[in-house]
Protein backbone atom coordinates (compact mmCIF):
# COMPACT_ATOMS: atom_id res chain seq x y z
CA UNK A 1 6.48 -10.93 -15.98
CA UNK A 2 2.78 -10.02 -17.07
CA UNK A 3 1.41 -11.13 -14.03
CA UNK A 4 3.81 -9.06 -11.81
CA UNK A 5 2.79 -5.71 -13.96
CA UNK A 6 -1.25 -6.59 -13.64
CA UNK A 7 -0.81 -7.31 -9.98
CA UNK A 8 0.87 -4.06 -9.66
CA UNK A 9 -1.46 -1.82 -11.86
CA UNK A 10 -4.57 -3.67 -9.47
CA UNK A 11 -2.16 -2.81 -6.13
CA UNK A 12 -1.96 0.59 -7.45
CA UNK A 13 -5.63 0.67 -8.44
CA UNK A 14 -6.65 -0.61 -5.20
CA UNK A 15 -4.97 2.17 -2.89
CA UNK A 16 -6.55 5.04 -4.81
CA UNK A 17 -9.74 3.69 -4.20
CA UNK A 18 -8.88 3.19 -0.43
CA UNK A 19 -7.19 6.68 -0.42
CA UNK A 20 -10.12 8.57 -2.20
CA UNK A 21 -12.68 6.32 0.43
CA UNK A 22 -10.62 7.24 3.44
CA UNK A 23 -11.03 10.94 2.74
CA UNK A 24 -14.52 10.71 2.05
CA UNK A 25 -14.88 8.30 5.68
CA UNK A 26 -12.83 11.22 7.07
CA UNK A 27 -14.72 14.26 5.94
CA UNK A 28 -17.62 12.55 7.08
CA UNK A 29 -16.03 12.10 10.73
CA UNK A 30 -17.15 8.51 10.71
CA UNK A 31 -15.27 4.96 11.63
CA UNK A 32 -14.22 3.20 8.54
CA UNK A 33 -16.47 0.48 7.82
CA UNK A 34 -15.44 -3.48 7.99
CA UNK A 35 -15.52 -3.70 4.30
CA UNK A 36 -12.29 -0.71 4.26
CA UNK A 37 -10.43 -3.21 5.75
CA UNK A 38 -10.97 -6.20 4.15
CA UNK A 39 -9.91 -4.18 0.96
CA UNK A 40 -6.65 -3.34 2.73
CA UNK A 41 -6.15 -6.55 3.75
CA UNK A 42 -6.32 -7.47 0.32
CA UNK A 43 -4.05 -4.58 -1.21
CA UNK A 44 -1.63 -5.89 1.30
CA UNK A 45 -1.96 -9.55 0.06
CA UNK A 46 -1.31 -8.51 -3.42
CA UNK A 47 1.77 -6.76 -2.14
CA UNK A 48 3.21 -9.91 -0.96
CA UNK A 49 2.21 -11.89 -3.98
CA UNK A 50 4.36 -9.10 -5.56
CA UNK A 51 7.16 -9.35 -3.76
CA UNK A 52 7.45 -13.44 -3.87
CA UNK A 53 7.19 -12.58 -7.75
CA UNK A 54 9.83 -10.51 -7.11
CA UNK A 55 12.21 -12.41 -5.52
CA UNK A 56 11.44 -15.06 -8.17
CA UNK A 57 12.77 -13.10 -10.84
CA UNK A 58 15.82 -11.57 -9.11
CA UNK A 59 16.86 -15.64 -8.67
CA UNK A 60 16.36 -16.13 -12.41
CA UNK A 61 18.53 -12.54 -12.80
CA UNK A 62 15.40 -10.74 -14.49
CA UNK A 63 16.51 -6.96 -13.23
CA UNK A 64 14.18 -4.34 -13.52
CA UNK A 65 15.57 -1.78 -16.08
CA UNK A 66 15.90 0.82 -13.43
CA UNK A 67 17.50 0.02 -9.97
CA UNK A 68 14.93 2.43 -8.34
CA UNK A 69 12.79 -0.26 -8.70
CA UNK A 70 13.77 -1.71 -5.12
CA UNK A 71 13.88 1.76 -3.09
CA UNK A 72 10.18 1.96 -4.62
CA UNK A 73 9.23 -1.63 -3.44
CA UNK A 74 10.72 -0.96 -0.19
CA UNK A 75 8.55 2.26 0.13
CA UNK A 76 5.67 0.91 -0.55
CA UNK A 77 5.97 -1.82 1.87
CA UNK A 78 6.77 0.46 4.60
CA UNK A 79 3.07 2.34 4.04
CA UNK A 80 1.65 -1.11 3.83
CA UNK A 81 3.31 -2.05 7.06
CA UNK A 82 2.44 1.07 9.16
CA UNK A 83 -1.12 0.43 7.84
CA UNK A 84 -0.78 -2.94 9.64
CA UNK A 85 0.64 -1.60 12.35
CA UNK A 86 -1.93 1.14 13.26
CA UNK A 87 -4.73 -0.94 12.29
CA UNK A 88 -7.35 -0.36 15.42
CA UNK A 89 -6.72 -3.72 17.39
CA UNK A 90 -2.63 -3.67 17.01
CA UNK A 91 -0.78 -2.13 20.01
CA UNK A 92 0.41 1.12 17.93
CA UNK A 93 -2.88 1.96 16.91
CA UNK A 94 -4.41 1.27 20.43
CA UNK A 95 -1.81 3.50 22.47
CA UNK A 96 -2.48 6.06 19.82
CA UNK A 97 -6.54 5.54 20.07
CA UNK A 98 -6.37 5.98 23.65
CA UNK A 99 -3.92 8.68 23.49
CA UNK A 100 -6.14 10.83 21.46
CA UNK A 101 -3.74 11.19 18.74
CA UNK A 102 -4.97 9.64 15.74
CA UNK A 103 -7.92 10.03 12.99
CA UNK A 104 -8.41 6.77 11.90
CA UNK A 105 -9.60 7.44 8.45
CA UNK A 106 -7.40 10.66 7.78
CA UNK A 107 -4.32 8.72 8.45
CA UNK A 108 -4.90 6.11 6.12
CA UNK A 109 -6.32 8.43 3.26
CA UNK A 110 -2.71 9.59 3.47
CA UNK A 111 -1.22 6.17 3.62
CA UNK A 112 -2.80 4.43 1.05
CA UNK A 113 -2.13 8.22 -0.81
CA UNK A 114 1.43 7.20 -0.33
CA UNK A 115 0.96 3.85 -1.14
CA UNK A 116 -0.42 4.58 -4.62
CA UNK A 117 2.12 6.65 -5.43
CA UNK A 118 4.96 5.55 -4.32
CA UNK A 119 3.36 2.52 -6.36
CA UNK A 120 2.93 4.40 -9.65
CA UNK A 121 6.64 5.29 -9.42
CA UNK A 122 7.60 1.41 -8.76
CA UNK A 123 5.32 0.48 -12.23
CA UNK A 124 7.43 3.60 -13.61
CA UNK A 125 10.80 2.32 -12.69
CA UNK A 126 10.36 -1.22 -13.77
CA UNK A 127 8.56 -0.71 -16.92
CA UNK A 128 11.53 2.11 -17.81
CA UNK A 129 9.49 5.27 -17.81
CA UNK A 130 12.18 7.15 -15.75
């Protein structure tokens, strides 16, 4: 159960750091470097250590004490998903690329924004904070 909290307090950790670093790539109207994404990759990596974790203790009926808990998860796979799917050589993020529509680094400042929070409320609802 230790592991699944630490995992979640680095996932959490990790997606301020790529928020803050988006903005900053952003404001500087720049690409985001190679080294952004191999963080994300990672972030997302952790996520799915998480939820196997997860799904481990559900099968040996160790609930989290609030059932928020799983709308929480759920959100922040979602942002971890559209991150994947907008990343710059998946179709989404290539129509959108070519379309015009889409700063690269402002969009996932506000992803990985979402991600961390929506994160902190998932550490929140399983460790009983409200």
């Amino acid at each position: 159960m230790r592991v699944h909290v630490v995992i979640g307090l680095v996932f959490l950790a990790a997606s301020l750091v790529e928020a803050v670093w988006g903005y900053l790539v952003y404001r500087r109207r720049q690409p985001l470097p190679k080294s952004y994404w191999r963080l994300l990759w990672g972030t997302a990596g952790l996520l799915g250590i998480q939820i196997i974790l997860g799904v481990l203790f559900i099968s040996l009926h160790m609930l989290p004490k609030q059932k928020l808990h799983f709308m929480y998860a759920g959100l922040v796979t979602l942002t971890v998903v559209a991150c994947e799917l907008l990343r710059p050589n998946a179709a989404l993020g290539r129509i959108l690329r070519e379309e015009g529509h889409f700063s690269e680094a402002g969009v996932y400042a506000v992803l990985t924004l979402l991600s961390a929070l929506f994160a902190l409320r998932l550490w929140m609802t399983g460790v009983g904070l409200g």
